[in-house]
Protein backbone atom coordinates (compact mmCIF):
# COMPACT_ATOMS: atom_id res chain seq x y z
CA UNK A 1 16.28 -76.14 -65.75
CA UNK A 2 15.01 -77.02 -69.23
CA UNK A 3 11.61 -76.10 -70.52
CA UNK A 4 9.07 -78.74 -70.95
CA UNK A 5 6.03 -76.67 -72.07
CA UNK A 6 5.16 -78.31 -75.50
CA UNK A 7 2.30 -78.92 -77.19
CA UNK A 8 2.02 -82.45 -78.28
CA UNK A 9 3.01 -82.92 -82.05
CA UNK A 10 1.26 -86.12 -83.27
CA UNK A 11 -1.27 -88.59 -81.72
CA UNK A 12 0.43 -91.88 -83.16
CA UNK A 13 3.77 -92.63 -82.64
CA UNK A 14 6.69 -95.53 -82.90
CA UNK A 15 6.73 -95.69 -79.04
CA UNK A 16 5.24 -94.64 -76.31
CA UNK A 17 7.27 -94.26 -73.06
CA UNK A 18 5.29 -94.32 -69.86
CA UNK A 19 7.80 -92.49 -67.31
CA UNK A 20 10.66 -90.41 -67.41
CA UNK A 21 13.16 -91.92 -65.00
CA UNK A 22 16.27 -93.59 -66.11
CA UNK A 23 14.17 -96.33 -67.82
CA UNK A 24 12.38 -94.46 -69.97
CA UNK A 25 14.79 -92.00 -70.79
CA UNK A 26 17.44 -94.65 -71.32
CA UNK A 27 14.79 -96.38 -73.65
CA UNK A 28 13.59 -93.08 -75.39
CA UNK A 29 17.78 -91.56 -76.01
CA UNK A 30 18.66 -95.01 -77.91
CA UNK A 31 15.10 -95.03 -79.62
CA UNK A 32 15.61 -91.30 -80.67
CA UNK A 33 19.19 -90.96 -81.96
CA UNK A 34 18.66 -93.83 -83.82
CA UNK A 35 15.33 -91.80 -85.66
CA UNK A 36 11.95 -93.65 -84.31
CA UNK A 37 9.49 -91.11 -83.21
CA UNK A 38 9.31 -91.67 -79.57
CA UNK A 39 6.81 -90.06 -76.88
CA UNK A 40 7.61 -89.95 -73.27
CA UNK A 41 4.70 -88.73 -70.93
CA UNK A 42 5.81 -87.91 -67.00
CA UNK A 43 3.36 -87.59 -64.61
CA UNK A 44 5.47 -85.32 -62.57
CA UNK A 45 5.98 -81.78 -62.55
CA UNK A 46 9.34 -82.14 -64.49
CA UNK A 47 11.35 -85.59 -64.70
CA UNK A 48 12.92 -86.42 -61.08
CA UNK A 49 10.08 -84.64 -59.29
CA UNK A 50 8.57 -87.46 -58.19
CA UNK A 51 11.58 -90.25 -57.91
CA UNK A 52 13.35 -90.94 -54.93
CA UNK A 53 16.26 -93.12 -54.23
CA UNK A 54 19.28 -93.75 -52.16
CA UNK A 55 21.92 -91.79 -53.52
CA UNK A 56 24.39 -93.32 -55.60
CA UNK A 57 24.66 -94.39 -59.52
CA UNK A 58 26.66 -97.15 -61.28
CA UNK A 59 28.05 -95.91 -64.20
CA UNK A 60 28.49 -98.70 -66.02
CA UNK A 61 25.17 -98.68 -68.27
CA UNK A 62 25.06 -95.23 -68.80
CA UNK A 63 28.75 -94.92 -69.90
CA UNK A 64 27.31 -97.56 -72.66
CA UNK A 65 25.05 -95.49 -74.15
CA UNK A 66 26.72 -91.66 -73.78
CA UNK A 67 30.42 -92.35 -73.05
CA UNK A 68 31.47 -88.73 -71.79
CA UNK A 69 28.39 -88.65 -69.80
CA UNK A 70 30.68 -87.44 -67.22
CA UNK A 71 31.56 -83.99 -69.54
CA UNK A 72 28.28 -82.82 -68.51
CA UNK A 73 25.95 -85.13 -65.85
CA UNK A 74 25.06 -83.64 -62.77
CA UNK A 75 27.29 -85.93 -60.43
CA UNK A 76 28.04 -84.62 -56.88
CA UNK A 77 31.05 -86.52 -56.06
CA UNK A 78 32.51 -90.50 -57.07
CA UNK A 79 32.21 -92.42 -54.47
CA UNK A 80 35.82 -93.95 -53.26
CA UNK A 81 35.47 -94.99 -49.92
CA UNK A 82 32.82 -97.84 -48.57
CA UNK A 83 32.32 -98.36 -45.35
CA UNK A 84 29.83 -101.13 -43.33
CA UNK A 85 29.09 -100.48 -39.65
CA UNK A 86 27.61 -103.25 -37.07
CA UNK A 87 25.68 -101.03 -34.36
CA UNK A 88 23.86 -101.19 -30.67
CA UNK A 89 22.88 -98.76 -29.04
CA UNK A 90 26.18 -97.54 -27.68
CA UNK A 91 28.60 -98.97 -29.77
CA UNK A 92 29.62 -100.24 -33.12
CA UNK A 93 32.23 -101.73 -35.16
CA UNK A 94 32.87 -100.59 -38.83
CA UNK A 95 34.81 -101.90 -41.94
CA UNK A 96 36.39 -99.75 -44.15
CA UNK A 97 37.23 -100.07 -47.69
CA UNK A 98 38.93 -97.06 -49.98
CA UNK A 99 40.60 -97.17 -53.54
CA UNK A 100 41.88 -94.70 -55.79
CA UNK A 101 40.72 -96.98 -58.61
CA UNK A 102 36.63 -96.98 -58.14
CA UNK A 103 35.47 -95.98 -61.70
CA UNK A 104 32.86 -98.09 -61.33
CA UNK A 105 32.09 -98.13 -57.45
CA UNK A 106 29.64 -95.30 -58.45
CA UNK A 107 28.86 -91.47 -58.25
CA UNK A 108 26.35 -89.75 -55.69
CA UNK A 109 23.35 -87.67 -57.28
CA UNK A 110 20.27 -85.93 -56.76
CA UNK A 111 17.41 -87.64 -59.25
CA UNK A 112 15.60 -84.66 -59.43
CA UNK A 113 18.76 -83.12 -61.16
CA UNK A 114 20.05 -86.08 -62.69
CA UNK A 115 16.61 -87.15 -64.32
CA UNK A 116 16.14 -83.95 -65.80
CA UNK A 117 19.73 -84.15 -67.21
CA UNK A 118 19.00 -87.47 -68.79
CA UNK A 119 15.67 -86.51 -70.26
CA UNK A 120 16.81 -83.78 -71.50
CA UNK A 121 19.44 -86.02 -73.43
CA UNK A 122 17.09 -87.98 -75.12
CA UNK A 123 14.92 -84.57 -75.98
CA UNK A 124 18.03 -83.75 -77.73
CA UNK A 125 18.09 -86.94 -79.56
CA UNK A 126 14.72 -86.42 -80.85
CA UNK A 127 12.13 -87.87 -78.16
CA UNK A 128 9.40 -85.27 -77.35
CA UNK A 129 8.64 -85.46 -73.73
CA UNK A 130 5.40 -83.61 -71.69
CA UNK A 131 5.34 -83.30 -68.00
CA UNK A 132 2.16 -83.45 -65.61
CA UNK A 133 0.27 -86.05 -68.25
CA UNK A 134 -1.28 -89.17 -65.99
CA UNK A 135 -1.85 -92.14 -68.14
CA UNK A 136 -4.86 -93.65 -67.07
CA UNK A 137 -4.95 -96.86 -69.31
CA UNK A 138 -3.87 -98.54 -72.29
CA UNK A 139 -5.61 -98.30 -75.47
CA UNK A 140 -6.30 -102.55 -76.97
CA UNK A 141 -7.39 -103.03 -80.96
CA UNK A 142 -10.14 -105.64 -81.44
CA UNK A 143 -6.90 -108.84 -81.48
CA UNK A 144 -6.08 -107.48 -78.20
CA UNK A 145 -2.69 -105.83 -79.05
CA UNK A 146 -1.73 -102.35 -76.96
CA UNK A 147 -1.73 -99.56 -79.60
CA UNK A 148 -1.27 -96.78 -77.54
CA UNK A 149 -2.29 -95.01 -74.25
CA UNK A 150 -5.37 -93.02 -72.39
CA UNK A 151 -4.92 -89.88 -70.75
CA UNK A 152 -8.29 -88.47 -69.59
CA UNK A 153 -10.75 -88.60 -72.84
CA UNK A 154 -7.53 -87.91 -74.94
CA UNK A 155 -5.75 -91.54 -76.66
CA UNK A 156 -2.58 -91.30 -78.79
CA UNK A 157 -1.36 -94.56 -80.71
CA UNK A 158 1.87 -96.04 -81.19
CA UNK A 159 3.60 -99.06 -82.03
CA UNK A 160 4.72 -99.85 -78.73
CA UNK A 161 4.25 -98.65 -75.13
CA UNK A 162 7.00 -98.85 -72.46
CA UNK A 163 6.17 -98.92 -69.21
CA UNK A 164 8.63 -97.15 -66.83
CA UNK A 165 6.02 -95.78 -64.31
CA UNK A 166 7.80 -96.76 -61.23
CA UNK A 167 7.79 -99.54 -58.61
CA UNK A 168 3.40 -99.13 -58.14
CA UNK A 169 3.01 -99.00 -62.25
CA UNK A 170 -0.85 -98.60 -63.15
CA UNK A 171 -0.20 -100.15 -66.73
CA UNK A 172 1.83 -103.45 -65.26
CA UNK A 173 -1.52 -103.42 -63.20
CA UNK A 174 -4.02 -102.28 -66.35
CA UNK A 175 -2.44 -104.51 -68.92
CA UNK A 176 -2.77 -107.78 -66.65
CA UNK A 177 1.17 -108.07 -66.54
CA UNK A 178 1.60 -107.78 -62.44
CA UNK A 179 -0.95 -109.71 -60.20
CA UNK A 180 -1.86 -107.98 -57.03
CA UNK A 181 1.25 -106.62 -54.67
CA UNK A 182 2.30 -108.53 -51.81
CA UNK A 183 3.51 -105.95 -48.98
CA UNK A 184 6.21 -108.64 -48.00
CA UNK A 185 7.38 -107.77 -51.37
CA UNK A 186 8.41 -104.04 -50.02
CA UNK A 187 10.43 -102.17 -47.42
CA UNK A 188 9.70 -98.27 -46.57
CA UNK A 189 12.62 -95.88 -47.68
CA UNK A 190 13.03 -92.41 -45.85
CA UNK A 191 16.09 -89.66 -46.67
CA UNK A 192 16.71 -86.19 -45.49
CA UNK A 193 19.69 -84.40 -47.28
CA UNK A 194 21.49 -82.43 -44.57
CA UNK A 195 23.57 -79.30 -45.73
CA UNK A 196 27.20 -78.92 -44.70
CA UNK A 197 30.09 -77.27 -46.00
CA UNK A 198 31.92 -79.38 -48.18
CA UNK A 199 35.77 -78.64 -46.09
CA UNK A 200 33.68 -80.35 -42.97
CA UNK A 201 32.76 -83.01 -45.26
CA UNK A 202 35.94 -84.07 -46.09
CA UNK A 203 36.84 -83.70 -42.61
CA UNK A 204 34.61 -85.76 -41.26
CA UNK A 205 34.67 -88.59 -43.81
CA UNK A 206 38.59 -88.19 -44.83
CA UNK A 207 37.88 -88.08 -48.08
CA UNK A 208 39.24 -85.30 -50.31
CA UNK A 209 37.78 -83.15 -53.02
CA UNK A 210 35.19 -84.29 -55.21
CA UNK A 211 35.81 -87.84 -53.31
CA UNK A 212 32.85 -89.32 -51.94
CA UNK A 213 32.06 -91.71 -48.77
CA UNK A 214 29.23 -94.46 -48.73
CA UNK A 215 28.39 -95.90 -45.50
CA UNK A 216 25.81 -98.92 -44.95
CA UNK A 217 24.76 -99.17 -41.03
CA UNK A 218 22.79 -102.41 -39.82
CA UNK A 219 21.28 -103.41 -36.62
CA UNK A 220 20.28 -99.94 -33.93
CA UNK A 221 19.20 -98.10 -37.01
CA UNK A 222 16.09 -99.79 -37.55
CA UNK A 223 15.69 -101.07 -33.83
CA UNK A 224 17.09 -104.35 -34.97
CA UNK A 225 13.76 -104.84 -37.49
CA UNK A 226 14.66 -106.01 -40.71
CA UNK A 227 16.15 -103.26 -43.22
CA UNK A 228 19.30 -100.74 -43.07
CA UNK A 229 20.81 -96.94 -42.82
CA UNK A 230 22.74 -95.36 -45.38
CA UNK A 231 25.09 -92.28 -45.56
CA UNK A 232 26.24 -90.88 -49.10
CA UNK A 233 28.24 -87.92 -49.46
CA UNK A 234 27.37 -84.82 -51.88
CA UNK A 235 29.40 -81.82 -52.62
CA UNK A 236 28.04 -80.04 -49.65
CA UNK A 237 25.37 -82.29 -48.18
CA UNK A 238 25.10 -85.61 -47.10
CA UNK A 239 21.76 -88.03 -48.19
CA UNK A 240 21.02 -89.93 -44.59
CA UNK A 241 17.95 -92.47 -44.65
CA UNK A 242 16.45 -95.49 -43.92
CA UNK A 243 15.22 -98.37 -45.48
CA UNK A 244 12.61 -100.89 -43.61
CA UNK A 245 10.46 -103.53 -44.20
CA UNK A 246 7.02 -102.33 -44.11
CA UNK A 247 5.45 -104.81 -42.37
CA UNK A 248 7.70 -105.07 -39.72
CA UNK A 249 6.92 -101.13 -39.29
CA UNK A 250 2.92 -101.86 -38.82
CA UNK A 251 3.86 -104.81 -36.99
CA UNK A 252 5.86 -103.16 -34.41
CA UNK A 253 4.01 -99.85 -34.47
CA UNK A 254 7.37 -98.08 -35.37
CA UNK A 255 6.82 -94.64 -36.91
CA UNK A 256 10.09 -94.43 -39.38
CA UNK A 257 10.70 -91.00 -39.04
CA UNK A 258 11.59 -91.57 -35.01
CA UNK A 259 14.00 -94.80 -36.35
CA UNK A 260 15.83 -91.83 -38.11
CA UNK A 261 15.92 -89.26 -35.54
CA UNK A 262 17.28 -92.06 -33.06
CA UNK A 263 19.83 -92.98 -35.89
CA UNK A 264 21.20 -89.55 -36.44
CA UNK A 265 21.80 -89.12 -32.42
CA UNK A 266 23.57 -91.79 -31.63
CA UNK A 267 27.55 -91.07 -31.09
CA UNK A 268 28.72 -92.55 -34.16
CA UNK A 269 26.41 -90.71 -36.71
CA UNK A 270 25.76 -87.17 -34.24
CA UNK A 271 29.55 -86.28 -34.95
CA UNK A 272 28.62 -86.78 -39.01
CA UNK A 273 25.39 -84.50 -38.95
CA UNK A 274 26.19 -82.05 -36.55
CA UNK A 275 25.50 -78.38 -37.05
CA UNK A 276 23.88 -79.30 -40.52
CA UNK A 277 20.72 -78.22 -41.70
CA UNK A 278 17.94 -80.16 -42.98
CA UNK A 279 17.34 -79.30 -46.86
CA UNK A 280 15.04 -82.30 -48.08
CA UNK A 281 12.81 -85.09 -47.00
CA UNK A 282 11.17 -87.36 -48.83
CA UNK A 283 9.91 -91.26 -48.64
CA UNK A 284 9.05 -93.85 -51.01
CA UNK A 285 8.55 -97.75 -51.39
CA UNK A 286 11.12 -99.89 -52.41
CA UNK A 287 10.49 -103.13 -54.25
CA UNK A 288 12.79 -105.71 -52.60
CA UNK A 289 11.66 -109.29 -53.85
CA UNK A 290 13.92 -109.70 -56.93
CA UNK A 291 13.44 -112.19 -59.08
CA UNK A 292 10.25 -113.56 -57.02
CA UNK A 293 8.68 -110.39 -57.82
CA UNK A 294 9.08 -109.59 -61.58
CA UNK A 295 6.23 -109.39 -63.55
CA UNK A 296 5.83 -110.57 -67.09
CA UNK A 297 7.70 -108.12 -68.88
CA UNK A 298 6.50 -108.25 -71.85
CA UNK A 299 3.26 -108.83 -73.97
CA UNK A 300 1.61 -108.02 -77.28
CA UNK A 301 2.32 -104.28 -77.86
CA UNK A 302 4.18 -103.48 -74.23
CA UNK A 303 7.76 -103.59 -72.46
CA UNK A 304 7.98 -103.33 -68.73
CA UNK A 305 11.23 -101.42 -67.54
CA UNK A 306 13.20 -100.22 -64.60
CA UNK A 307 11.26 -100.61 -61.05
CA UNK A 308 7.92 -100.82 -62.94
CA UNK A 309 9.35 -104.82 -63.42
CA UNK A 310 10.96 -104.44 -60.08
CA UNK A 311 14.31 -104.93 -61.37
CA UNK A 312 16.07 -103.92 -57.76
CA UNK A 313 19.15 -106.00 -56.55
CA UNK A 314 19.84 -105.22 -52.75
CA UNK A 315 22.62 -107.82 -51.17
CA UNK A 316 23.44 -106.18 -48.32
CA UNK A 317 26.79 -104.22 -49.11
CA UNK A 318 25.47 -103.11 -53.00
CA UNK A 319 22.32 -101.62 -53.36
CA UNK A 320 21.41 -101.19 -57.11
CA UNK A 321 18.58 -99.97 -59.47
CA UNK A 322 18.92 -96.76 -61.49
CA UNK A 323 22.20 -99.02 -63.45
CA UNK A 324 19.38 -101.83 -63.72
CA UNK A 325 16.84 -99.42 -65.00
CA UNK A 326 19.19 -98.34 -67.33
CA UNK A 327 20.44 -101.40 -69.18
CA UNK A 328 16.40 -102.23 -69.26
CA UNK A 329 15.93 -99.03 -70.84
CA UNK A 330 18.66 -99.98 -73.74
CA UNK A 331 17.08 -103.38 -73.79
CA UNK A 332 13.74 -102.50 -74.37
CA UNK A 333 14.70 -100.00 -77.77
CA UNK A 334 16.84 -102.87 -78.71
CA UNK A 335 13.43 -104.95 -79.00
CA UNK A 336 11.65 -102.46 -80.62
CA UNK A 337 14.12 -101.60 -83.59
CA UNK A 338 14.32 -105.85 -83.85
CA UNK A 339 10.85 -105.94 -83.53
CA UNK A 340 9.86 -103.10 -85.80
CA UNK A 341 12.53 -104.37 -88.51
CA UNK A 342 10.30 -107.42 -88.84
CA UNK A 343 7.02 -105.22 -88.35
CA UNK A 344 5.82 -107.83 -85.66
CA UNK A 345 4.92 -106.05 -81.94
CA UNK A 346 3.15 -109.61 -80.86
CA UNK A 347 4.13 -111.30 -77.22
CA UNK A 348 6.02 -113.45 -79.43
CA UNK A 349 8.36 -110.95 -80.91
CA UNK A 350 8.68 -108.88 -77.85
CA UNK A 351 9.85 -112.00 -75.86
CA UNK A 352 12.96 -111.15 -77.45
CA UNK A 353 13.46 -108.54 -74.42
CA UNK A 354 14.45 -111.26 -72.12
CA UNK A 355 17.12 -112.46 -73.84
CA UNK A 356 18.50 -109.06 -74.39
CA UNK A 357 17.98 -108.16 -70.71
CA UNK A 358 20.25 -111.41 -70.14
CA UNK A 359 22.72 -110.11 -72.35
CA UNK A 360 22.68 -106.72 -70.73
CA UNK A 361 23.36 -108.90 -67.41
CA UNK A 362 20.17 -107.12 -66.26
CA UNK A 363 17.83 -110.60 -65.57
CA UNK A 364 21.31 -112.55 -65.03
CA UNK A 365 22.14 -110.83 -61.71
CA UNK A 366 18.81 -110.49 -60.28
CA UNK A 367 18.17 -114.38 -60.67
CA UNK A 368 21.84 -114.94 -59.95
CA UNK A 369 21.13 -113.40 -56.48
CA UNK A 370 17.42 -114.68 -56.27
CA UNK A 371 17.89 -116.32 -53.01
CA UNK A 372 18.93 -113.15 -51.54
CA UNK A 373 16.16 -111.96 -50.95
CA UNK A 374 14.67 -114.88 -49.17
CA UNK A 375 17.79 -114.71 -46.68
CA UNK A 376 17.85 -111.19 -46.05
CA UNK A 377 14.52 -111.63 -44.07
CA UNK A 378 16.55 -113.30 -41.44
CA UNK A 379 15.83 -111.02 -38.54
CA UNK A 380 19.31 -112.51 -36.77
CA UNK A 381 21.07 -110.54 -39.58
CA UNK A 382 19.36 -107.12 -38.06
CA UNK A 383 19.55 -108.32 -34.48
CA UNK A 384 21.46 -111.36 -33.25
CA UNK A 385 24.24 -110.82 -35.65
CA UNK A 386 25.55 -106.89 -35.21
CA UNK A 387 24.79 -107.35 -31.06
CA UNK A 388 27.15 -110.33 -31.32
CA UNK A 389 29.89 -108.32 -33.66
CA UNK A 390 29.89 -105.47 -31.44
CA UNK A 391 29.80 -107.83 -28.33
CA UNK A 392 32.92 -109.72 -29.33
CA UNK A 393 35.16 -106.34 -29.79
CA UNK A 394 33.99 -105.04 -26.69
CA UNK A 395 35.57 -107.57 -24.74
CA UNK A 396 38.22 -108.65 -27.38
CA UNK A 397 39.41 -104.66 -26.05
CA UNK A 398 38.35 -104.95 -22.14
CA UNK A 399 41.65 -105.33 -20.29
CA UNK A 400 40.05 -105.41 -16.67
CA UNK A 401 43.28 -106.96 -14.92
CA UNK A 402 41.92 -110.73 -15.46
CA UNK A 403 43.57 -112.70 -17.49
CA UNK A 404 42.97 -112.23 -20.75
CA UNK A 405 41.31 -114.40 -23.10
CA UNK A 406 42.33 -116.61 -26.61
CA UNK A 407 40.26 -114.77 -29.51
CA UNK A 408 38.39 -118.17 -29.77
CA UNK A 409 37.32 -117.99 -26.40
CA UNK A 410 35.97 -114.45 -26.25
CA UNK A 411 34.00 -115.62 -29.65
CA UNK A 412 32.76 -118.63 -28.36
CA UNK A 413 31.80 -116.72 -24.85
CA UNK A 414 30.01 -113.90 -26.68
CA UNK A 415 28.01 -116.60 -28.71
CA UNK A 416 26.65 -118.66 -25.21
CA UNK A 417 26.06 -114.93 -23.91
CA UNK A 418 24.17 -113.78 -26.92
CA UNK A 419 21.77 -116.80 -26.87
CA UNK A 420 22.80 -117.50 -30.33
CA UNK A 421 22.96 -121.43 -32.05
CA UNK A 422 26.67 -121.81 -33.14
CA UNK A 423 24.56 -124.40 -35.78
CA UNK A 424 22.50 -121.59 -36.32
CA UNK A 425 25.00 -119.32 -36.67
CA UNK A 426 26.87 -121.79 -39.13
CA UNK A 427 24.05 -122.33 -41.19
CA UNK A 428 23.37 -119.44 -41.54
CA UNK A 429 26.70 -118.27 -42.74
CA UNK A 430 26.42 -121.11 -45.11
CA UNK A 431 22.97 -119.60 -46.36
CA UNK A 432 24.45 -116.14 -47.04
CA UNK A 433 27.72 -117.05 -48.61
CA UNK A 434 25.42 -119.34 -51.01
CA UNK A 435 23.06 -116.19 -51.56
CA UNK A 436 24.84 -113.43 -51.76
């Protein structure tokens, strides 16, 4: 584990990073190897201490900026199987998807690991970076420009500050950037990491060596409320959470720890966990609103990067962020060096980080998919929909001596029994294929 015990060099700086996750270290590596004097202040103990996610990476935006990443990152295994499972409460039906050619289906890895990795990268580069410093504000010159950041009664100027604080940023919040949250606007993540030998592993997900499994459950999980499971495979653990939307939680007066407990005993997932041994625990929020939920990202002397601007993309079947965070990361040093070239840090100049954020495909997915998030608060997708799936291969497999039935009839059967609209259900499929 590197040492991040430094005294702090300088009080005034190029740039001022806000955040050591994949953001700000993205931002701070480009910044540094290409010589600006860049800052990064964590709050955390050490970078990762604090950040939680599901468990897998796309590779794509970090292969950008250090192409043999892979020589050296901490990844536990690349993920080559994906799997989606439709449960109730005593059965389930699952799709499975594998390829030998998934180079950019993603790797599993631990953030506390992996963010240390990465920041230690861009230390390398040239960024200085100090754990366990809380930014309290934002330091304004009499035209109203940021010039730098507060910590305590301590301030240290630069000519830019990046935010990259993390999906409740105080400076989106200081700086006037983010109006107040709206708890529609997030679902509640939990994860345990359960240690098991990695020959059981393999077994269990018939995957070989250094292979990795994903598998996205919908419908029991959550007690049909709106949100998810997930399974990702490590080198010798597995990362098994939740994901649900919070107000559904309060509404319902569902404690999410007993959603995961239930999860992890019913048949389908007690024959994945079994005999393993809980290592980790942790929770977060996730920001799930997309493109309805972005802040301005920009203003006179400030950037706003990675889930501090909410830049999330969850469809269902992909799940992304730290790749997002990333390519906002490059983005944002990309502004600065154009920005700093001209020696012009207003809103004006800065507003050059959307464009490059389009060009990065960063703000071109997330309003691609805006609508998604709008449809995945359907609570037929988390109910209705995976009791009808699993209801239609129950009988399309019942041979009970009657005669048996035309596919079309035990569909349209298991539709009248389910209570469900077939103009429902085909607008609805209409919806999602125009959303996602």
């Amino acid at each position: 584990m590197p040492d991040w015990s430094f005294d702090i060099m300088s009080t005034d700086y190029d740039v001022i990073i806000v955040g050591a996750g994949p953001s700000g270290s993205a931002a701070a590596y480009s910044l540094a190897k290409n010589g600006h004097q860049v800052l990064i202040l964590e709050r955390g103990k050490e970078p990762g201490s604090k950040n939680v996610y599901g468990g897998r990476i796309y590779p794509y935006s970090l292969s950008k900026l250090i192409p043999d990443f892979a020589d050296d990152a901490p990844i536990e295994r690349n993920v080559t199987k994906e799997s989606i499972m439709f449960m109730t409460e005593n059965s389930s039906f699952q799709t499975n998807f594998s390829s030998d050619h998934s180079v950019n289906h993603g790797f599993t890895a631990f953030r506390s690991k992996f963010d240390s990795w990465f920041a230690q990268k861009a230390v390398e580069a040239g960024a200085e970076l100090f754990p366990e410093i809380k930014v309290d504000d934002v330091v304004f010159d009499e035209n109203n420009s940021i010039i730098g950041i507060k910590s305590g009664d301590d301030e240290i100027t630069s000519k830019l500050v990046i935010a990259a604080d993390g999906a409740t940023s105080i400076i989106t919040k200081k700086t006037g950037l983010r109006n107040q949250f709206n708890s529609e606007h997030f679902s509640v993540g939990i994860k345990e990491v359960i240690e098991l030998p990695s020959n059981v592993i393999n077994d269990r997900f018939c995957i070989s060596e250094n292979n990795g499994a994903a598998l996205v459950c919908v419908g029991f999980p959550t007690n049909y409320l709106r949100g998810g499971a997930f399974i990702y495979t490590n080198k010798s653990s597995i990362s098994i959470g939740l994901v649900v939307k919070g107000t559904d939680l309060v509404n319902s007066k569902t404690q999410v720890s007993s959603l995961l407990n239930n999860f992890k005993n019913h048949p389908d997932i007690s024959c994945i966990v079994n005999d393993g041994k809980v290592a980790e625990y942790s929770a977060h929020l996730v920001p799930e609103a997309g493109f309805n939920m972005l802040p301005k990202l920009f203003g006179n002397g400030i950037l706003v990067c990675g889930d501090a601007a909410g830049m999330l993309l969850n469809n269902g079947y992909t799940f992304r962020g730290v790749d997002l965070a990333i390519s906002s990361g490059i983005a944002a040093a990309e502004t600065f060096i154009s920005a700093k070239n001209k020696n012009d840090f207003s809103s004006s100049s800065l507003s050059n980080y959307e464009k490059l954020l389009h060009e990065h495909n960063v703000l071109t997915d997330i309003k691609k998919f805006k609508k998604g998030p709008k449809y995945m608060e359907n609570q037929k997708l988390y109910s209705d929909y995976p009791k009808l799936i699993c209801n239609i291969f129950e009988s399309l497999y019942n041979i009970d001596g009657n005669s048996q039935k035309f596919v079309r009839e035990i569909i349209r059967n298991s539709i009248k029994n389910n209570n469900i609209s077939t103009l429902g259900l085909l607008l609805d499929s209409i919806k999602g294929a125009n959303a996602l």
